[in-house]
Protein backbone atom coordinates (compact mmCIF):
# COMPACT_ATOMS: atom_id res chain seq x y z
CA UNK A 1 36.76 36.27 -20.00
CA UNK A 2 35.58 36.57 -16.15
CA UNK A 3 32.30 37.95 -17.26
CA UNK A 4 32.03 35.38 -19.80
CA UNK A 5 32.81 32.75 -17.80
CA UNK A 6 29.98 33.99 -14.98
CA UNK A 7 27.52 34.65 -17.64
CA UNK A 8 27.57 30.68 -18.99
CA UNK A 9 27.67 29.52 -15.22
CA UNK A 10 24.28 31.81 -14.56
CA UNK A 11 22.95 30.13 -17.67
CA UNK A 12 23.83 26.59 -16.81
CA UNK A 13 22.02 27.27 -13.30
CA UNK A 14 19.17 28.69 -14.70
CA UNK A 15 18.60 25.86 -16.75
CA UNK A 16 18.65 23.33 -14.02
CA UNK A 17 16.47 25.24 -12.34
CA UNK A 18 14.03 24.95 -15.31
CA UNK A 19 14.51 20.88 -15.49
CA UNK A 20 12.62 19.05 -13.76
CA UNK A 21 13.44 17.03 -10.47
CA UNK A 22 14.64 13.57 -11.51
CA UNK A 23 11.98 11.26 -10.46
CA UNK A 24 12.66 8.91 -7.41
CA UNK A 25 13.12 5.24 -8.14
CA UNK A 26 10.08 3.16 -7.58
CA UNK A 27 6.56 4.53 -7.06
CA UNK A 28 5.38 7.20 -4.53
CA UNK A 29 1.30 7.82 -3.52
CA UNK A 30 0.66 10.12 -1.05
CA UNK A 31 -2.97 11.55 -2.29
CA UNK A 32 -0.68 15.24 -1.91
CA UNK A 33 -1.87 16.19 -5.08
CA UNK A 34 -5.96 16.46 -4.65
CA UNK A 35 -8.38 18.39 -3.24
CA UNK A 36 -10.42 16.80 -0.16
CA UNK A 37 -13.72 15.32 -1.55
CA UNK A 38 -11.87 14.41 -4.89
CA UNK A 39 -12.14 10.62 -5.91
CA UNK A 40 -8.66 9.01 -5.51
CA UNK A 41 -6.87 9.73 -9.05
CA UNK A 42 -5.83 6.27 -10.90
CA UNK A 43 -8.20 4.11 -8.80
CA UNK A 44 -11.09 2.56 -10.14
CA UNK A 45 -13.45 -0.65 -9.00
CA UNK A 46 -12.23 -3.59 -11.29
CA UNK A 47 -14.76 -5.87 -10.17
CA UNK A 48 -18.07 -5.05 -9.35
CA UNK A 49 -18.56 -1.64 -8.02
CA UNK A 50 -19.11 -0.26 -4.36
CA UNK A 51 -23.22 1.05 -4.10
CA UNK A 52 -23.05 2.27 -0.30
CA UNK A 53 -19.38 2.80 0.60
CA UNK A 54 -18.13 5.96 0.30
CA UNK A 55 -14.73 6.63 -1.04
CA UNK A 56 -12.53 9.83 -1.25
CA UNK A 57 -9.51 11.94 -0.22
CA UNK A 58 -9.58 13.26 3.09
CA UNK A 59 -7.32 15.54 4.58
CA UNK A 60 -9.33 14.56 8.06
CA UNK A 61 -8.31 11.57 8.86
CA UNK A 62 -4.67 12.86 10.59
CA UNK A 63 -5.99 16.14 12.44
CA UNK A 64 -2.18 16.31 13.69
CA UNK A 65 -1.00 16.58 10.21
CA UNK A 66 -3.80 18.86 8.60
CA UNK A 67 -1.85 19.12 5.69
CA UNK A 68 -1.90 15.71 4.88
CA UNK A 69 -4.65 13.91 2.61
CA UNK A 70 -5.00 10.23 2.74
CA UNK A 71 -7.92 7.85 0.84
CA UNK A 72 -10.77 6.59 2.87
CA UNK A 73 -13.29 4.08 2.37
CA UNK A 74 -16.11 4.09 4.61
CA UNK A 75 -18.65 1.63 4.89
CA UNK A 76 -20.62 3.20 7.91
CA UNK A 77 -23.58 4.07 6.15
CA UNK A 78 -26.20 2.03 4.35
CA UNK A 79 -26.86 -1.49 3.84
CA UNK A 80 -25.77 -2.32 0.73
CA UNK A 81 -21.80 -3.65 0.85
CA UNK A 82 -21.05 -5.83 -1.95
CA UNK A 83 -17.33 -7.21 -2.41
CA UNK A 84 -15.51 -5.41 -5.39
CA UNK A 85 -12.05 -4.52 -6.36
CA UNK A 86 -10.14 -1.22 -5.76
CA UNK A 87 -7.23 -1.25 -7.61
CA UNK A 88 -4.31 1.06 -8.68
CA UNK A 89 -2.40 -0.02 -11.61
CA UNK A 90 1.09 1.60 -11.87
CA UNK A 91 4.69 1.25 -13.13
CA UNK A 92 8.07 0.79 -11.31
CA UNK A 93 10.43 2.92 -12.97
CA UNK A 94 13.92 3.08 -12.68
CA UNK A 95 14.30 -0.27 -10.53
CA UNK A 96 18.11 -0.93 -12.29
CA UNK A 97 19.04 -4.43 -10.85
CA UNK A 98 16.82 -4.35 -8.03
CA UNK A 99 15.76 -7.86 -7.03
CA UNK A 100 13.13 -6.88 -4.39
CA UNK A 101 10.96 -4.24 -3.96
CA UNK A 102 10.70 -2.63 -0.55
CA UNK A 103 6.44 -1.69 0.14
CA UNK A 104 5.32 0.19 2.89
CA UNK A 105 2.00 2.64 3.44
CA UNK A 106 0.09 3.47 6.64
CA UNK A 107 -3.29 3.00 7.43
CA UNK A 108 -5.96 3.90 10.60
CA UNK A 109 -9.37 1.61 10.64
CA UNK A 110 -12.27 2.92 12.49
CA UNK A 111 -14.73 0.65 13.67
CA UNK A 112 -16.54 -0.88 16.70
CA UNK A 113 -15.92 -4.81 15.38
CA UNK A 114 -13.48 -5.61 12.51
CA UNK A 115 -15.70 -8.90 12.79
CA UNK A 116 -17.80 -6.69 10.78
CA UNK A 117 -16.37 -4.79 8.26
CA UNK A 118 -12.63 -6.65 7.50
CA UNK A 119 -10.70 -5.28 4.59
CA UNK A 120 -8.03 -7.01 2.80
CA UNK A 121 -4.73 -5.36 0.41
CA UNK A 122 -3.72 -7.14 -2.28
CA UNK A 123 -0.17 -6.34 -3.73
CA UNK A 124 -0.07 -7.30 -7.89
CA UNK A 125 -2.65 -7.19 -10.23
CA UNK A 126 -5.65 -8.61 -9.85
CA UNK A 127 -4.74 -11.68 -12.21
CA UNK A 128 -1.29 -12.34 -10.47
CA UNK A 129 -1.35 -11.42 -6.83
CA UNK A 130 1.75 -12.18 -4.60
CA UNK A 131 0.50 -11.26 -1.55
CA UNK A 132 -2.36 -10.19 0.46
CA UNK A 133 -3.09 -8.65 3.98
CA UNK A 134 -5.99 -9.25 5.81
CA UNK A 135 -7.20 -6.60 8.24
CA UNK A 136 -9.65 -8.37 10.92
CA UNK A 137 -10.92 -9.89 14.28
CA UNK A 138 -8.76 -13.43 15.09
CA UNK A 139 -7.35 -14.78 17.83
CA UNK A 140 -8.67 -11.78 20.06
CA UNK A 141 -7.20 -9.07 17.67
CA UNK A 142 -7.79 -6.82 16.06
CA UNK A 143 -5.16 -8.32 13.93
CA UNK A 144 -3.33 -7.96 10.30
CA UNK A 145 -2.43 -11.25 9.12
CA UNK A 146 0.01 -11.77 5.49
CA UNK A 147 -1.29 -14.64 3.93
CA UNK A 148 1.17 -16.08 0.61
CA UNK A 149 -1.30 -15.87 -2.49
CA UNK A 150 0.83 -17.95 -4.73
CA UNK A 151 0.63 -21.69 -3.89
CA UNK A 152 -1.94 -24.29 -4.97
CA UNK A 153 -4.31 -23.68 -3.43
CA UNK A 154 -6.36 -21.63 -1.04
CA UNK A 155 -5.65 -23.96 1.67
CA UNK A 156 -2.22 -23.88 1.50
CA UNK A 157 -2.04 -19.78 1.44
CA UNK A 158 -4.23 -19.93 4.34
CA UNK A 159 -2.25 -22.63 5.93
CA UNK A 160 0.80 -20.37 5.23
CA UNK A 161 -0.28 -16.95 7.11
CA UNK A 162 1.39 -15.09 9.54
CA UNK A 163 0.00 -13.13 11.82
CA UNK A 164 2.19 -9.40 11.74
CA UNK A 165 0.89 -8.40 15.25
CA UNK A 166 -2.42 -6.85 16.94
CA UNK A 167 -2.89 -3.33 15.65
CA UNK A 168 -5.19 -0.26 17.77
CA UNK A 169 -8.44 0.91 16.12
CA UNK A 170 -8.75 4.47 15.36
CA UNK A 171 -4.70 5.20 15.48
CA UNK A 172 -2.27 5.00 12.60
CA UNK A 173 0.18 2.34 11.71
CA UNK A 174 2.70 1.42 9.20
CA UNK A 175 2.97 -1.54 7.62
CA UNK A 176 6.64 -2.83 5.36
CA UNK A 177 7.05 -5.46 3.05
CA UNK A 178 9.71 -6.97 0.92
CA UNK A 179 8.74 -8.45 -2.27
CA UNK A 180 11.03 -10.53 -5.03
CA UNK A 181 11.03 -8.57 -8.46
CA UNK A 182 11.77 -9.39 -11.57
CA UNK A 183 12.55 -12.58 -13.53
CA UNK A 184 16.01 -12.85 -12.43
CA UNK A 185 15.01 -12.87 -8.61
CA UNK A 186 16.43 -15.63 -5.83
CA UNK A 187 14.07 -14.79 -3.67
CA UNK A 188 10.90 -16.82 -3.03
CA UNK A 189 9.61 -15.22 -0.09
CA UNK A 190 8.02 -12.39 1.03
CA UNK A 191 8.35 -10.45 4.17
CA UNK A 192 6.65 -8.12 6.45
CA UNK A 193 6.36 -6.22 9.76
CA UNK A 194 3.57 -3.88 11.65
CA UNK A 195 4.85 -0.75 13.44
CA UNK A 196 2.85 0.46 16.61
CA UNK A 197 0.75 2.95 16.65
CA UNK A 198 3.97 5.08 17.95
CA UNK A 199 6.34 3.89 15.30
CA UNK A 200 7.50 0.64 17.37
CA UNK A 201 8.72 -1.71 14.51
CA UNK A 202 7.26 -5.38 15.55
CA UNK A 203 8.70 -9.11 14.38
CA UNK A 204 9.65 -10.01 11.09
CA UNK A 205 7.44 -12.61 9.68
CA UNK A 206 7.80 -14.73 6.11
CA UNK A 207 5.41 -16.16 3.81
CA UNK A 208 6.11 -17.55 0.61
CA UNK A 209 6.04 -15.60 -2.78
CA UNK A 210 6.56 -17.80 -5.70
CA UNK A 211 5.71 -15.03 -8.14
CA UNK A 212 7.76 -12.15 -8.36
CA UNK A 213 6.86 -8.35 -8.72
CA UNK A 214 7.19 -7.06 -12.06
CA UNK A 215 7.58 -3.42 -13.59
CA UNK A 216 3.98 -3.00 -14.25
CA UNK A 217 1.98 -3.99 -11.67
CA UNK A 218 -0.89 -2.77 -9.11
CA UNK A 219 -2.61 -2.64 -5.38
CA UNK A 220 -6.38 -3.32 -4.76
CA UNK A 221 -8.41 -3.43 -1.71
CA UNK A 222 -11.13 -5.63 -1.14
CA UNK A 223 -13.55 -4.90 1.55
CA UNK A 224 -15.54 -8.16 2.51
CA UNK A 225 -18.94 -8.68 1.10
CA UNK A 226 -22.15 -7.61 2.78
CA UNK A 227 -20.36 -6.12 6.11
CA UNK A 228 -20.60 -2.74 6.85
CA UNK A 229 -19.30 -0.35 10.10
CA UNK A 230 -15.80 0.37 9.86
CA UNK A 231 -13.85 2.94 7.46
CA UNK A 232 -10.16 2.88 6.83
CA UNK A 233 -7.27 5.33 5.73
CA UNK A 234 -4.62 4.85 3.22
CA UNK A 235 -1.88 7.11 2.38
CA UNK A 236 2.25 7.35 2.02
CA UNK A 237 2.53 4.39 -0.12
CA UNK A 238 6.41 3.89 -1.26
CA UNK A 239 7.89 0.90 -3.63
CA UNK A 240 11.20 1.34 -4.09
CA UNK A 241 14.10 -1.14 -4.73
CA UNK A 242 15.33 -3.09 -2.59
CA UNK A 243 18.20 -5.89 -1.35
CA UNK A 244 16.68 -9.10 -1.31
CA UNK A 245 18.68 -9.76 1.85
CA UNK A 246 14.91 -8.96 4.06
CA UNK A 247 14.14 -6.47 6.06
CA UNK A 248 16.67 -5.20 8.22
């Protein structure tokens, strides 16, 4: 009965070994998965279509991590930088009764003058964006501003920005967000916050976000049109759910 007993407890463990990992909640990008030099899997231009920038995984962009890969554009070369869409279309899964989604990713930009070569990240698809951040040269900067994309008009999102905090070229930063999500949501506002360069968490700051995340939905980046000279790395992007109490 003993050996019985062992034999159907080896066999239950050897099956869970053979499941696979439950997934985590949400939806995890780290780029861990390619080969440098690959094009970044699930991305594709969604309106019009970069000519001169370059854009791949990169495992060079963190030389402290080496076995890290992260997505780079890089507009350093060429003349011919055209706005277009970069988008990544994906779905939340197992988000229960979640009523925000917690975002964050980090990012390095290298570049003499963000006057030159902004970038913006836009967070839902391209048809129903909730909110957008705005990588570029204000106010002295270089700065990342969260502008609402959900009100009337353009004027009022722009009237509506915040600016998350002056960020240092050529060194990596995170970046959080809270978003509402789903129908049932109270929340109208979204939130977000720039870490320092060495993991410093700065201000809160709100905008509002009329428009809530759903399960299916995206990120695009949108480099500006006809500027060229700076290059930036994405990578460790997490949405997971979230309290829609803001960030703590």
């Amino acid at each position: 009965m003993i050996r019985i007993s062992s034999v159907i407890i080896e066999c239950g463990l050897f099956f869970l070994l053979l499941s696979p990992a439950m997934a985590d909640p949400g939806f995890r990008m780290d780029f861990s998965d390619q080969i440098p030099g690959q094009r970044p899997k699930g991305w594709a231009s969604v309106w019009q279509k970069p000519v001169d920038d370059v854009i791949y995984v990169t495992n060079a962009g963190d030389p402290s991590n080496p076995g890290r890969r992260q997505m780079l554009i890089d507009r350093a070369h060429g003349e011919d930088h055209s706005y277009y869409r970069y988008l990544r279309s994906f779905k939340l899964e197992e988000m229960g009764a979640a009523q925000a989604v917690r975002v964050s990713f980090r990012f390095k930009v290298e570049c003499a003058s963000l006057h030159e070569a902004p970038f913006e990240i836009d967070f839902g698809p391209a048809n129903r964006r909730i909110m957008t951040l705005s990588f570029c040269l204000r106010d002295w900067g270089p700065n990342v501003y969260l502008y609402p994309s959900t009100l009337r008009s353009w004027t009022e999102n722009w009237e509506a920005k915040q600016n998350l905090g002056e960020f240092q070229r050529n060194q990596w930063h995170r970046i959080e967000l809270l978003l509402p999500y789903g129908a049932g949501t109270p929340l109208k506002k979204g939130f977000g916050r720039l870490y320092s360069s060495s993991g410093v968490p700065g201000p809160v700051f709100e905008v509002p976000a009329l428009i809530p995340v759903q399960g299916q939905t995206a990120v695009s980046i949108v480099p500006a049109n006809k500027r060229k000279g700076a290059a930036i790395f994405l990578t460790d992007f997490v949405f997971e759910p979230a309290s829609p109490d803001g960030l703590k």
